[in-house]
C-alpha atoms as a PDB file:
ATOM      1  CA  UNK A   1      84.126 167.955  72.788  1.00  0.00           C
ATOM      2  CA  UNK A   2      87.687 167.808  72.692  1.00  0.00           C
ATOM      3  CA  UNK A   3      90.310 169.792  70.552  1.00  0.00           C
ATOM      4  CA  UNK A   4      91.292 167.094  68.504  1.00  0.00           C
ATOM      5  CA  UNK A   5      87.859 166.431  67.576  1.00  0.00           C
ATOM      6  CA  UNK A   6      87.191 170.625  67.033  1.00  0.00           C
ATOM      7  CA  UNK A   7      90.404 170.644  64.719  1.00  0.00           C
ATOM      8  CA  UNK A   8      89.043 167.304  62.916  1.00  0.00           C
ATOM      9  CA  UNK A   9      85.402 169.143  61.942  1.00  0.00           C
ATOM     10  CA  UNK A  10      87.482 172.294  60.971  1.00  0.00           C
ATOM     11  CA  UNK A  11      89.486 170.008  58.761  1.00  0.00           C
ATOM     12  CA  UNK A  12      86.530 168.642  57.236  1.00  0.00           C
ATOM     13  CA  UNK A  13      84.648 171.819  56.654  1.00  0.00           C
ATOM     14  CA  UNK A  14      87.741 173.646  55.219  1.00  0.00           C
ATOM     15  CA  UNK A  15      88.518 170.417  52.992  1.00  0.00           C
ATOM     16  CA  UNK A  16      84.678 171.138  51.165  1.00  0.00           C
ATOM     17  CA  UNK A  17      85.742 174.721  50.936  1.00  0.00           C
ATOM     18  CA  UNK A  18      88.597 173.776  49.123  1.00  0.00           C
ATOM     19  CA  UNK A  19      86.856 171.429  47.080  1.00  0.00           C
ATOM     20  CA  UNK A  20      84.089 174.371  45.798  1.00  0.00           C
ATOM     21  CA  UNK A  21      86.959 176.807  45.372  1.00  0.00           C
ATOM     22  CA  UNK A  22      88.803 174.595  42.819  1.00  0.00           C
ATOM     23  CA  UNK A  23      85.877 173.630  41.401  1.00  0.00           C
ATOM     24  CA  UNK A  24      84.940 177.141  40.675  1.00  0.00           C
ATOM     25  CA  UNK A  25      88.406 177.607  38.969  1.00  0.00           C
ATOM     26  CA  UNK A  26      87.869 174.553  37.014  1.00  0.00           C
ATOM     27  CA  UNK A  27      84.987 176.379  35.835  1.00  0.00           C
ATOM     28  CA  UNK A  28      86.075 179.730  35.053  1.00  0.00           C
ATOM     29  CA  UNK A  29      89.188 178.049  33.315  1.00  0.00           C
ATOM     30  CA  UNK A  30      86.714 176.514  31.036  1.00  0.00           C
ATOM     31  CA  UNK A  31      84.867 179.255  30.193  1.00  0.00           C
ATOM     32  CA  UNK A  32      88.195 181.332  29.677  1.00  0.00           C
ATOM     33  CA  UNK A  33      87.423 183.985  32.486  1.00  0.00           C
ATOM     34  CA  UNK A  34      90.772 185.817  32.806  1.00  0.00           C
ATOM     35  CA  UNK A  35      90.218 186.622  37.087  1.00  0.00           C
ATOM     36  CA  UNK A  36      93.388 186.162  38.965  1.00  0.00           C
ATOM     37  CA  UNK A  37      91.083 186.149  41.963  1.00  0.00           C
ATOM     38  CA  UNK A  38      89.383 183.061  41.340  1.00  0.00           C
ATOM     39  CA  UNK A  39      92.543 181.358  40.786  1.00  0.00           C
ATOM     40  CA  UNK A  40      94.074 182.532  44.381  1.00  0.00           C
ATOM     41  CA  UNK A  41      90.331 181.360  45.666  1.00  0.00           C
ATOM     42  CA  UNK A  42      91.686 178.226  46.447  1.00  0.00           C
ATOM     43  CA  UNK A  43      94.561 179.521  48.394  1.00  0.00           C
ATOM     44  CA  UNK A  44      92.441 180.591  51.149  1.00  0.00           C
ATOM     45  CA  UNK A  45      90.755 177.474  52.553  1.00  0.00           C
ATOM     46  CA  UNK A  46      94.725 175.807  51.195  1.00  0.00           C
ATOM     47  CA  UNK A  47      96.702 177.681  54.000  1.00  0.00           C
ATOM     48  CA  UNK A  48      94.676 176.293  57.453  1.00  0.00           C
ATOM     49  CA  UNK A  49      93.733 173.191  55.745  1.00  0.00           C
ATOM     50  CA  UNK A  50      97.543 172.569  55.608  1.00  0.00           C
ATOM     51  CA  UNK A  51      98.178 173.770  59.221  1.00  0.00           C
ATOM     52  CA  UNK A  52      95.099 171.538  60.920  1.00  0.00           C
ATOM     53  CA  UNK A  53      96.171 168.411  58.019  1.00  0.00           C
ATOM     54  CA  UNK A  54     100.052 168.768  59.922  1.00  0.00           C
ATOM     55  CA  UNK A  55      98.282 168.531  63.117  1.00  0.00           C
ATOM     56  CA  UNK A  56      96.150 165.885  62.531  1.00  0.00           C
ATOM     57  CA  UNK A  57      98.627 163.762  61.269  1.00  0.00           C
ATOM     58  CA  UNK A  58     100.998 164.468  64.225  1.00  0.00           C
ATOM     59  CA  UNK A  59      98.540 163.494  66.328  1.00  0.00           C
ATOM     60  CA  UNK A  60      99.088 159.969  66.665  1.00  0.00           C
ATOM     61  CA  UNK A  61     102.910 160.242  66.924  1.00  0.00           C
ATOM     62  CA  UNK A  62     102.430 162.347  69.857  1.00  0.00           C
ATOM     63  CA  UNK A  63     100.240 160.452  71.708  1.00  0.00           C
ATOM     64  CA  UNK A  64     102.381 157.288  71.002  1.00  0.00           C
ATOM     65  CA  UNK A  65     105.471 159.332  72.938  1.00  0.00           C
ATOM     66  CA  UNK A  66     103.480 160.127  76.099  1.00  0.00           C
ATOM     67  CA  UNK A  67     102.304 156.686  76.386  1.00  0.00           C
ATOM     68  CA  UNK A  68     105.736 154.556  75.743  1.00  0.00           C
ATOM     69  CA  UNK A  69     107.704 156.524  78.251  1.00  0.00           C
ATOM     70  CA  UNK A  70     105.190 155.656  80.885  1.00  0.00           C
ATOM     71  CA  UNK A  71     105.353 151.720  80.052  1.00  0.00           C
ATOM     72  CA  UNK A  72     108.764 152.229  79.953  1.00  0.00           C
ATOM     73  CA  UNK A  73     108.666 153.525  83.709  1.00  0.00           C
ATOM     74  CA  UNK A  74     106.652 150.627  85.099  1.00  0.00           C
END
């Protein structure tokens, strides 16, 4: 398996996590739970799902460099 496909299943798994953690905040908010913790909950899946969403979408603009210089060349 390649690392593009690696850092696409991270992506995915870290975008439920994110998901569940802001749905739990939803829920305290609701029910007035004063926890600062459950608020920075969603911070923690936020920070790689940022750095791997940067990457991904990169991804095809890098590719797209390698391939004109070498129809360029022939």
């Amino acid at each position: 398996m390649s690392t593009h496909m690696w850092v696409r299943q991270i992506h995915r798994w870290l975008s439920m996590a994110f998901t569940l953690a802001v749905i739990a905040n939803i829920v305290a908010m609701t029910m007035q739970v004063q926890a600062v913790w459950i608020g920075f909950l969603a911070l923690v899946p936020l920070i790689p799902l940022l750095a791997t969403g940067l990457y991904l979408f990169a991804l095809p603009y890098l590719g797209q460099r390698g391939g004109a210089r070498s129809e360029a060349s022939s």
